[in-house]
N, C-alpha and C. Protein backbone atom coordinates (compact mmCIF):
# COMPACT_ATOMS: atom_id res chain seq x y z
N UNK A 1 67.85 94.76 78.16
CA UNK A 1 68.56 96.02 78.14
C UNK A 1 69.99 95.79 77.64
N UNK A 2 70.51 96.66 77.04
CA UNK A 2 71.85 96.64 76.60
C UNK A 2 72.37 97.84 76.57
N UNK A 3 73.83 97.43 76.75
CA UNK A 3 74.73 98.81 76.64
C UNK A 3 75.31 99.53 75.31
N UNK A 4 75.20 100.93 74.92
CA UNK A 4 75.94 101.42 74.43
C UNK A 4 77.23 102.70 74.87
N UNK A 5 78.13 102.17 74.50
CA UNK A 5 79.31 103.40 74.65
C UNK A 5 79.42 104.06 73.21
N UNK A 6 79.23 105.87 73.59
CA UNK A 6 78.95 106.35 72.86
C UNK A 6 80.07 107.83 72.90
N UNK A 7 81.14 108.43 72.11
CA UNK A 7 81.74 109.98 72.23
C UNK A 7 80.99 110.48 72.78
N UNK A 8 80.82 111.85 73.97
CA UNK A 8 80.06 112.68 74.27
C UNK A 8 80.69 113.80 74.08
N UNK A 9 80.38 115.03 73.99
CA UNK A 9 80.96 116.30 74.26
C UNK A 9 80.76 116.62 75.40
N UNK A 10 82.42 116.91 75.99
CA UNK A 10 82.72 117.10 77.36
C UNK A 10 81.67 118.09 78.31
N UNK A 11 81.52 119.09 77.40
CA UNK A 11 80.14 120.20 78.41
C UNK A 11 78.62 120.12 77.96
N UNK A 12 78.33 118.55 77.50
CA UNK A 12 76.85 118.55 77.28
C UNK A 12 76.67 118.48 78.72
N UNK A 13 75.28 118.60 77.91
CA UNK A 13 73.90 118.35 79.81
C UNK A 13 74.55 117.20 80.40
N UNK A 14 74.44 116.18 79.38
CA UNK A 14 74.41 114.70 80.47
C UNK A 14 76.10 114.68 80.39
N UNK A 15 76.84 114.99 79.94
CA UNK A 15 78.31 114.99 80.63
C UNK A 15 78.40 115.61 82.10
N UNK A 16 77.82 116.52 81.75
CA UNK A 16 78.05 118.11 83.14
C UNK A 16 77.28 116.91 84.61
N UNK A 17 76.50 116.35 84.11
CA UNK A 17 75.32 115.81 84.93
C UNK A 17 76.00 114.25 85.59
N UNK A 18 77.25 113.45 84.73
CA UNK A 18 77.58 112.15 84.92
C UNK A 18 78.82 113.02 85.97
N UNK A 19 79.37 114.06 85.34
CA UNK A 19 80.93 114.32 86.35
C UNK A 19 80.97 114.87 87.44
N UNK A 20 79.21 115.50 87.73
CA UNK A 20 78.58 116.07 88.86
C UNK A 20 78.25 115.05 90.02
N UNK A 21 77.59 113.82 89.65
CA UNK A 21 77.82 113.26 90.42
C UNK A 21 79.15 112.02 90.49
N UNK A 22 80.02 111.78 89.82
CA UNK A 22 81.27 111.21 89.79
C UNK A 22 81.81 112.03 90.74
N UNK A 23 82.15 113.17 90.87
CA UNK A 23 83.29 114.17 91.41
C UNK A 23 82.18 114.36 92.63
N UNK A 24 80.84 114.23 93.02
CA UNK A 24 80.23 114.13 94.51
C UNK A 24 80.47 112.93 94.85
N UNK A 25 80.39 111.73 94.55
CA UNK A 25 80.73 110.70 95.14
C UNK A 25 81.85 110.25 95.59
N UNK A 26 83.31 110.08 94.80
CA UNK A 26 84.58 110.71 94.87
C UNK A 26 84.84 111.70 96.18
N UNK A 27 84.25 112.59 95.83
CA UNK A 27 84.43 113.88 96.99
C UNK A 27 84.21 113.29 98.37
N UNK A 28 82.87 113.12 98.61
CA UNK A 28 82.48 112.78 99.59
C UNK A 28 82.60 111.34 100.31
N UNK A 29 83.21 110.13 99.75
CA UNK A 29 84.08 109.57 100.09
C UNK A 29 85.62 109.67 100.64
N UNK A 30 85.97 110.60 100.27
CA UNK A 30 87.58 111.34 100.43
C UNK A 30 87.24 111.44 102.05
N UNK A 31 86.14 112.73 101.97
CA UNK A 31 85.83 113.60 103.22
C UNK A 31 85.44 112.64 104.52
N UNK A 32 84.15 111.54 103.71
CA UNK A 32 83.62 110.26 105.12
C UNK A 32 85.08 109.83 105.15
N UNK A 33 85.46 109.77 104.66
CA UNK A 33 86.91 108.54 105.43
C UNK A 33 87.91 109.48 106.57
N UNK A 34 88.15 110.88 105.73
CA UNK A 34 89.25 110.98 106.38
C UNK A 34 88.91 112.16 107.35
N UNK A 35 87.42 112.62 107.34
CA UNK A 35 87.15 113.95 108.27
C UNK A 35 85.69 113.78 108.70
N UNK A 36 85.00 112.76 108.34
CA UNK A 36 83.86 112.29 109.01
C UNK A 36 82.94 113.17 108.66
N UNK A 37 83.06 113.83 107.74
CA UNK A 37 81.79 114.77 106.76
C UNK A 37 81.79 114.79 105.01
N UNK A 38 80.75 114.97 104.89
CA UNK A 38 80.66 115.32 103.27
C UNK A 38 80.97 116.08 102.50
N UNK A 39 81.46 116.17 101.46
CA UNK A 39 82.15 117.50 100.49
C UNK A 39 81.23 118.69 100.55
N UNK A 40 81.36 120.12 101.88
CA UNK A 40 80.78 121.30 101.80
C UNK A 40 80.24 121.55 99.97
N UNK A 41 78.93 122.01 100.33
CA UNK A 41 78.51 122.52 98.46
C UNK A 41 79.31 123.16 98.15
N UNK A 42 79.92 124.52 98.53
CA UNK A 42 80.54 125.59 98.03
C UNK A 42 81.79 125.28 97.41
N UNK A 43 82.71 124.18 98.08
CA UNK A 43 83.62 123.52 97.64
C UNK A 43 83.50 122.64 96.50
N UNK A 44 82.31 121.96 96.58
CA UNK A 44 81.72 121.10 95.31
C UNK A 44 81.59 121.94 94.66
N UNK A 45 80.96 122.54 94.04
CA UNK A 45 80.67 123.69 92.93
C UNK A 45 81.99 124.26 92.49
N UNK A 46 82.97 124.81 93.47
CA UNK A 46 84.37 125.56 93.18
C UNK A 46 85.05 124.39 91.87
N UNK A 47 85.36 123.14 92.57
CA UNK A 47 86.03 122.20 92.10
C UNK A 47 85.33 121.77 90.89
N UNK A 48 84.17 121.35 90.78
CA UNK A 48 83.28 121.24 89.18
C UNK A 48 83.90 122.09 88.37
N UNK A 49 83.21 123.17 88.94
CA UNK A 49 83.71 124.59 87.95
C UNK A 49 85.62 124.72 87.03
N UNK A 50 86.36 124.25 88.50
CA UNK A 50 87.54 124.23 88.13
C UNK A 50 88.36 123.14 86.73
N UNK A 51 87.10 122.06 86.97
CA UNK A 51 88.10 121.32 86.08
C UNK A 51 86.86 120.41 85.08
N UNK A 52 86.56 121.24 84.10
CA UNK A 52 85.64 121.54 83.34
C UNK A 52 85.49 119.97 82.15
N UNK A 53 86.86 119.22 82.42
CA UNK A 53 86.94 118.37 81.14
C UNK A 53 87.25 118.49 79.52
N UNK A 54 87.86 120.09 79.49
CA UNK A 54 88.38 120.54 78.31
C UNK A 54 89.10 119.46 77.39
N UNK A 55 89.93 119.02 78.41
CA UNK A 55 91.15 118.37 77.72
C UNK A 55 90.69 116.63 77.79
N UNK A 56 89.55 116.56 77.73
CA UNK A 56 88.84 115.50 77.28
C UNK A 56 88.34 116.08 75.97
N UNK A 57 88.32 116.69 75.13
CA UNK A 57 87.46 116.84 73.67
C UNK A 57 88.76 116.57 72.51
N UNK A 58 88.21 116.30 71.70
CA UNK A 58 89.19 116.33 69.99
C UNK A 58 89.43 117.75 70.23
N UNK A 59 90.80 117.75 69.56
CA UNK A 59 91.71 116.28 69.33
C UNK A 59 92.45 115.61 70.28
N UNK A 60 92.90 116.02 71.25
CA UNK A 60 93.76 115.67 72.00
C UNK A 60 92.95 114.49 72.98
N UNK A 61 91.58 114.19 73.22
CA UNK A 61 90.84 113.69 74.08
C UNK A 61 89.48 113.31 73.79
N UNK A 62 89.21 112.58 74.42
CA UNK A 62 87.62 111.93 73.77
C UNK A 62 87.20 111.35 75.31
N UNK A 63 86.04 112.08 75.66
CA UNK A 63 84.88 111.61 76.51
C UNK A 63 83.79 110.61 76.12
N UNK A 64 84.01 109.48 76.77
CA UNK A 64 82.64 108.41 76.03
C UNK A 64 81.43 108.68 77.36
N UNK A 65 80.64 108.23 77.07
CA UNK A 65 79.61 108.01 77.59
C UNK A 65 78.89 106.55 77.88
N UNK A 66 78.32 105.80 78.63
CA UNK A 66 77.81 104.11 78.66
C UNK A 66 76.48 104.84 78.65
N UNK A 67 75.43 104.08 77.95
CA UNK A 67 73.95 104.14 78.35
C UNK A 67 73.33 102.49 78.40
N UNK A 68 72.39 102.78 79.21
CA UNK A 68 72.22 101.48 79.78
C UNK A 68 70.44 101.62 79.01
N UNK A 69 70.11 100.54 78.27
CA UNK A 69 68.75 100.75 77.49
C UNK A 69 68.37 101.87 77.48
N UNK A 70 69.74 103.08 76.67
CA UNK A 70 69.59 104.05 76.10
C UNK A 70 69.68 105.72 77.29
N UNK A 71 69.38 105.04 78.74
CA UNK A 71 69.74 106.13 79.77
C UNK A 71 70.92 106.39 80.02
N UNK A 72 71.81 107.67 80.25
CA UNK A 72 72.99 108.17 80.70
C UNK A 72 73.46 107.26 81.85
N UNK A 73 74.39 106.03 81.94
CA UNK A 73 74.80 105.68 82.93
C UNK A 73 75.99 105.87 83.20
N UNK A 74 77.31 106.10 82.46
CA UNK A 74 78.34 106.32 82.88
C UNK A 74 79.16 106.85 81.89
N UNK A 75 80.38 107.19 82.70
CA UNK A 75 81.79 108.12 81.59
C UNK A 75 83.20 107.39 81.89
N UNK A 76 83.96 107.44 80.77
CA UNK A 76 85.19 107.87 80.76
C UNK A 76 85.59 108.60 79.80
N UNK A 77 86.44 108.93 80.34
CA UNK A 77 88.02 110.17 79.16
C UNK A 77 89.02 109.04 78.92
N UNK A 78 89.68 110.33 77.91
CA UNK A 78 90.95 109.76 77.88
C UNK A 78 91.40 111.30 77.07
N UNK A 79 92.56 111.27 77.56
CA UNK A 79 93.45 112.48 76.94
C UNK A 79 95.12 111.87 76.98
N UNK A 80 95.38 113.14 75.71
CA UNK A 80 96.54 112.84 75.34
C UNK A 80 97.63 113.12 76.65
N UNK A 81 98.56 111.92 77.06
CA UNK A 81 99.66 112.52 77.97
C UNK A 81 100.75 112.67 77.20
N UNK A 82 101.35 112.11 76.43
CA UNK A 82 102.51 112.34 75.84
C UNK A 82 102.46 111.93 74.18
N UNK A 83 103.58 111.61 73.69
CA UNK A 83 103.47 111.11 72.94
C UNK A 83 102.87 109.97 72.29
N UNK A 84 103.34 108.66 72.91
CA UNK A 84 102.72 107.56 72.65
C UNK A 84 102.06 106.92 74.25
N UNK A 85 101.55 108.08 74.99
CA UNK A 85 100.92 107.28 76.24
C UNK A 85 99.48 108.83 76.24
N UNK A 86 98.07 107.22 76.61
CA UNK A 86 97.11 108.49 76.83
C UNK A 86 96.78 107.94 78.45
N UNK A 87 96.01 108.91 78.78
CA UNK A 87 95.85 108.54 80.70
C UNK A 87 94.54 108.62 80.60
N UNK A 88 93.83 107.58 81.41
CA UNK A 88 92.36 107.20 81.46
C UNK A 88 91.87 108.43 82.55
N UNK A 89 90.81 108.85 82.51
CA UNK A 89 90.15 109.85 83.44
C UNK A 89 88.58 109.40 83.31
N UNK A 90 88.20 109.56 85.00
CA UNK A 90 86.80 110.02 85.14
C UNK A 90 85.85 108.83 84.92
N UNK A 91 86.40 107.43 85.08
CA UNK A 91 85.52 106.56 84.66
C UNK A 91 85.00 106.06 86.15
N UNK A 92 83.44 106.05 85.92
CA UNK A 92 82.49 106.06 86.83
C UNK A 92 81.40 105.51 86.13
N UNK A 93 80.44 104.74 86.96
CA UNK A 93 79.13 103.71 86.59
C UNK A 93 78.24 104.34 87.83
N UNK A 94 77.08 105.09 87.44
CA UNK A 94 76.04 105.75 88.59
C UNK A 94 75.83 104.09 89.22
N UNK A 95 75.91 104.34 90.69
CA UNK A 95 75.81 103.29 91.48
C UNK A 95 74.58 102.01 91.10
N UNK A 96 73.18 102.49 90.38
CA UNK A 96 72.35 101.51 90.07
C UNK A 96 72.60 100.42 88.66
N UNK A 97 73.38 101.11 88.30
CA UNK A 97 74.20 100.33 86.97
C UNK A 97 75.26 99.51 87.36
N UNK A 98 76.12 99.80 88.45
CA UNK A 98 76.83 98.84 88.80
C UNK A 98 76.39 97.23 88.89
N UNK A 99 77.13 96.23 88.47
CA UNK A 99 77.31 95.36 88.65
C UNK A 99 76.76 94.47 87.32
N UNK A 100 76.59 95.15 86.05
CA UNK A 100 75.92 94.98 85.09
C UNK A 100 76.24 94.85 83.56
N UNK A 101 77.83 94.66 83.95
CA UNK A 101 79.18 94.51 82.94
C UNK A 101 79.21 95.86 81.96
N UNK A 102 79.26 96.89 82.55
CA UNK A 102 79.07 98.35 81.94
C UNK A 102 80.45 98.81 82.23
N UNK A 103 81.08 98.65 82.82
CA UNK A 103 82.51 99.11 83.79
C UNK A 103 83.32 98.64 82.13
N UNK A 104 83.56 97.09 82.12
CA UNK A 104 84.69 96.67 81.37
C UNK A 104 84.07 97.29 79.93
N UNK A 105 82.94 97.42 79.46
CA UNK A 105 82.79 97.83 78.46
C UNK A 105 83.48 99.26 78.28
N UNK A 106 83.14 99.96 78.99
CA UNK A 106 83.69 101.33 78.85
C UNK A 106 85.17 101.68 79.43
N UNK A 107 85.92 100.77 79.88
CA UNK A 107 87.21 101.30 79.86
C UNK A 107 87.59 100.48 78.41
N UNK A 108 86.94 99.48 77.75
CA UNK A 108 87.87 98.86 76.75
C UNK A 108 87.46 99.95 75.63
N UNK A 109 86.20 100.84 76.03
CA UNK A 109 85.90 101.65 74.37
C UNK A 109 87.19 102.90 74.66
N UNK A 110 87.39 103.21 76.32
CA UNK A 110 87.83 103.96 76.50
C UNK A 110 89.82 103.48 75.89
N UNK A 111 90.35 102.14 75.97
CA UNK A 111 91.06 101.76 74.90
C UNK A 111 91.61 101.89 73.70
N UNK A 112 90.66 101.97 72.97
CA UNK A 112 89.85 101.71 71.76
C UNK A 112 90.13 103.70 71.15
N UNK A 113 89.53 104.12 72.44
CA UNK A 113 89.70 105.61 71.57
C UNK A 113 91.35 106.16 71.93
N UNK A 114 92.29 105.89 72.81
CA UNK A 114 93.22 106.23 73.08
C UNK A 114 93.94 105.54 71.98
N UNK A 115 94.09 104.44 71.62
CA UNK A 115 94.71 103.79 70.30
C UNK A 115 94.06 104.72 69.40
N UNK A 116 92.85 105.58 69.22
CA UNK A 116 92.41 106.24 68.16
C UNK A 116 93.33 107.98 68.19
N UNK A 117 94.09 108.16 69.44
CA UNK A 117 94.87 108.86 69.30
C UNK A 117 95.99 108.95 69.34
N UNK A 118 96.61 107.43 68.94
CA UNK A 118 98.08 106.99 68.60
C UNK A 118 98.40 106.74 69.80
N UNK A 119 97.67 106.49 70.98
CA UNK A 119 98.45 105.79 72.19
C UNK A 119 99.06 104.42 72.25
N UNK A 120 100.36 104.55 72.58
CA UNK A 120 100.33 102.95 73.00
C UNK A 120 100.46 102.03 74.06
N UNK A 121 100.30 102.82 74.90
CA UNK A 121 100.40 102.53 76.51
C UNK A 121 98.93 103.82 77.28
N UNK A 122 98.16 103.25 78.16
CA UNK A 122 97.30 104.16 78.76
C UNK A 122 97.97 103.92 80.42
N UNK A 123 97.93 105.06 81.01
CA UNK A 123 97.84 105.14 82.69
C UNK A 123 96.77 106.05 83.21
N UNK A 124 97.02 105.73 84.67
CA UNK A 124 96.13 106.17 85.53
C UNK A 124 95.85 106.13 86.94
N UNK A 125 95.55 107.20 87.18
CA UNK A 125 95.85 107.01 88.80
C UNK A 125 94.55 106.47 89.19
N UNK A 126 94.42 106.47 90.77
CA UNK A 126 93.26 106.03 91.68
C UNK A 126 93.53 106.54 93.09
N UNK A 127 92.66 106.50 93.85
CA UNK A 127 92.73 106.24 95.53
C UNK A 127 92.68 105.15 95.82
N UNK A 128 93.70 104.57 97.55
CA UNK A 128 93.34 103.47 98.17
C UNK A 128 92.22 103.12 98.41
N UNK A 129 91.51 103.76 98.58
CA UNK A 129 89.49 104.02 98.73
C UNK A 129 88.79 103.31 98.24
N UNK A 130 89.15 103.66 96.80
CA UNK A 130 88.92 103.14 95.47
C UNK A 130 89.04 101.73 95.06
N UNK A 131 88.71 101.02 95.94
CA UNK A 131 88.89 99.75 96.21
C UNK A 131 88.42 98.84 94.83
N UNK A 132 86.88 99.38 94.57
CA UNK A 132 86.71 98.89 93.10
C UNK A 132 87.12 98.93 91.92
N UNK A 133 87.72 100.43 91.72
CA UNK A 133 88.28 100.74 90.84
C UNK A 133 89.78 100.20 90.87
N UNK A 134 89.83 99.94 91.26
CA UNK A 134 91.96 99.02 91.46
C UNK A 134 91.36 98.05 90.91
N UNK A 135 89.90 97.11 91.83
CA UNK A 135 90.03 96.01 91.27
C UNK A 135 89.31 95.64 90.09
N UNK A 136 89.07 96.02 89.57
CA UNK A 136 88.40 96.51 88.19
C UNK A 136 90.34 96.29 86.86
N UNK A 137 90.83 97.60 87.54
CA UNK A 137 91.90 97.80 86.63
C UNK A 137 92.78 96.26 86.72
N UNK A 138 93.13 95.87 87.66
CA UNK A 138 93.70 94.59 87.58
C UNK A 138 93.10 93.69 87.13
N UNK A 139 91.88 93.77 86.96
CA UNK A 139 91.28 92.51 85.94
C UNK A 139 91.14 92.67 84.81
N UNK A 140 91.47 94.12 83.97
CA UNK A 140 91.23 93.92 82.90
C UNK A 140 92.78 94.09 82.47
N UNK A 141 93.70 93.66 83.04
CA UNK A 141 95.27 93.65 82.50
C UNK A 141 96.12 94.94 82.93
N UNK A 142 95.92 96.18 83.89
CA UNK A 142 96.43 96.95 84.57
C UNK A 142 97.36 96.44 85.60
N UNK A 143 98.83 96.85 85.44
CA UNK A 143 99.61 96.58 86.53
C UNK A 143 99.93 98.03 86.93
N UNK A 144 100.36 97.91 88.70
CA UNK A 144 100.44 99.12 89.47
C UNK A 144 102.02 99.36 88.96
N UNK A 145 102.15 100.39 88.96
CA UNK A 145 103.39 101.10 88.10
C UNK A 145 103.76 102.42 89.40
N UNK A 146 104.89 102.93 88.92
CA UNK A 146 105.53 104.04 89.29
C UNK A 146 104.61 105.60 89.56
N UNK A 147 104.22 106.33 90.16
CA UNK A 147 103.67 107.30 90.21
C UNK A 147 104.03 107.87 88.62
N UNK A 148 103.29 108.54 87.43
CA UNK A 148 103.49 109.60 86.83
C UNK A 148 102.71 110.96 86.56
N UNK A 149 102.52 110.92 88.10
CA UNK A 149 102.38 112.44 88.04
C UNK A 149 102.13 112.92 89.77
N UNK A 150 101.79 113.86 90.21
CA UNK A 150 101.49 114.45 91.59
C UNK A 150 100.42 114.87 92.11
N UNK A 151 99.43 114.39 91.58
CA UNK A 151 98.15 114.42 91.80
C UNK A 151 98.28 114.27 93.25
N UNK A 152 97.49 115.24 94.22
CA UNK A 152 97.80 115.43 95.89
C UNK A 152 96.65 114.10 95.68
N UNK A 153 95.63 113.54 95.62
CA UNK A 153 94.29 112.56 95.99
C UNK A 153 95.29 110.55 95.37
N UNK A 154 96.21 111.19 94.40
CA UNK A 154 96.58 110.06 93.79
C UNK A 154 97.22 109.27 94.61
N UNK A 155 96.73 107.65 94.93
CA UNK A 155 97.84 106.36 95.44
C UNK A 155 98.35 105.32 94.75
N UNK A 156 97.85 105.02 94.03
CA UNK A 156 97.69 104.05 93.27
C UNK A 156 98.16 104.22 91.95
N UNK A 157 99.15 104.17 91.06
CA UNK A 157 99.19 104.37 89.61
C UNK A 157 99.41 103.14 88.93
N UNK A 158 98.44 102.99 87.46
CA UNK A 158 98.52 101.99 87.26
C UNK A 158 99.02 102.47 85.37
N UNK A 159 99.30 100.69 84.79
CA UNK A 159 99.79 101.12 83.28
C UNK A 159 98.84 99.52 82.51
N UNK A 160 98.95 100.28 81.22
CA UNK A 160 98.82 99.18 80.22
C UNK A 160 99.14 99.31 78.84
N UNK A 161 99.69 98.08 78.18
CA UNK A 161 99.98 98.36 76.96
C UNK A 161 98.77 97.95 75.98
N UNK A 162 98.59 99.11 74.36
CA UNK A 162 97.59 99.13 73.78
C UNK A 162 97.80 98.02 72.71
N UNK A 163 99.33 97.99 73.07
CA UNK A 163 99.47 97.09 71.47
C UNK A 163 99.87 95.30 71.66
């Protein structure tokens, strides 16, 4: 089996279908830790709905996709933050793909396309939670940096340079 990272369009099936369960798992981790229940549906659905991944599409943004011997296994974004900085979003590996070197592939395509929109520095937040995902970012050359932005879920902000 082998991996491909591939552009997706932000509101295909299998986008709608990778950020559905990214943003349930996410969710409901938030909730087990800090209220001893799972993300209510009605709330899940509100929040999907709310933040659709627009500003992941050309031009300003590019959604990849990982497939693992050709099945939908995982996403990242990247969108434009400023001028010469893009901010990584949404990168997630469906839990049976984990551990299967699919992660570093897709934040480096996710790289790869932010330099494709004149970035030269990428950031990004995380949760303390997020234990993998920190340690993920520190191994592939992410240092924890200054908050840039106010994300209420955000602890963690991290940076890297593209060039």
């Amino acid at each position: 089996m082998t991996w491909t990272v591939t552009p997706e369009p932000y509101d295909s099936p299998v986008a709608a279908a990778l950020w559905r369960a990214y943003y349930t798992e996410v969710s409901d981790r938030w909730y087990l830790l800090h209220q001893s229940r799972r993300t209510d549906p009605e709330e899940l659905e509100r929040e999907i709905a709310a933040q659709s991944g627009a500003d992941l599409a050309p031009p300003g943004g590019q959604l990849l996709v990982a497939r693992y011997g050709g099945e939908p296994a995982g996403t990242a974004g990247v969108r434009r933050y400023d001028g010469t900085t893009a901010e990584l979003k949404r990168v997630f590996l469906c839990p049976p793909m984990r551990g299967r070197g699919g992660a570093p592939l897709l934040v480096r395509a996710a790289e790869d396309a932010a330099r494709a929109l004149g970035a030269a520095r990428l950031v990004l937040d995380t949760r303390g939670d997020l234990v993998e995902a920190r340690a993920l970012y520190a191994k592939l050359g992410y240092t924890e940096t200054e908050p840039h932005n106010d994300d209420r879920y955000a602890e963690h902000w991290f940076a890297k340079s593209l060039i």
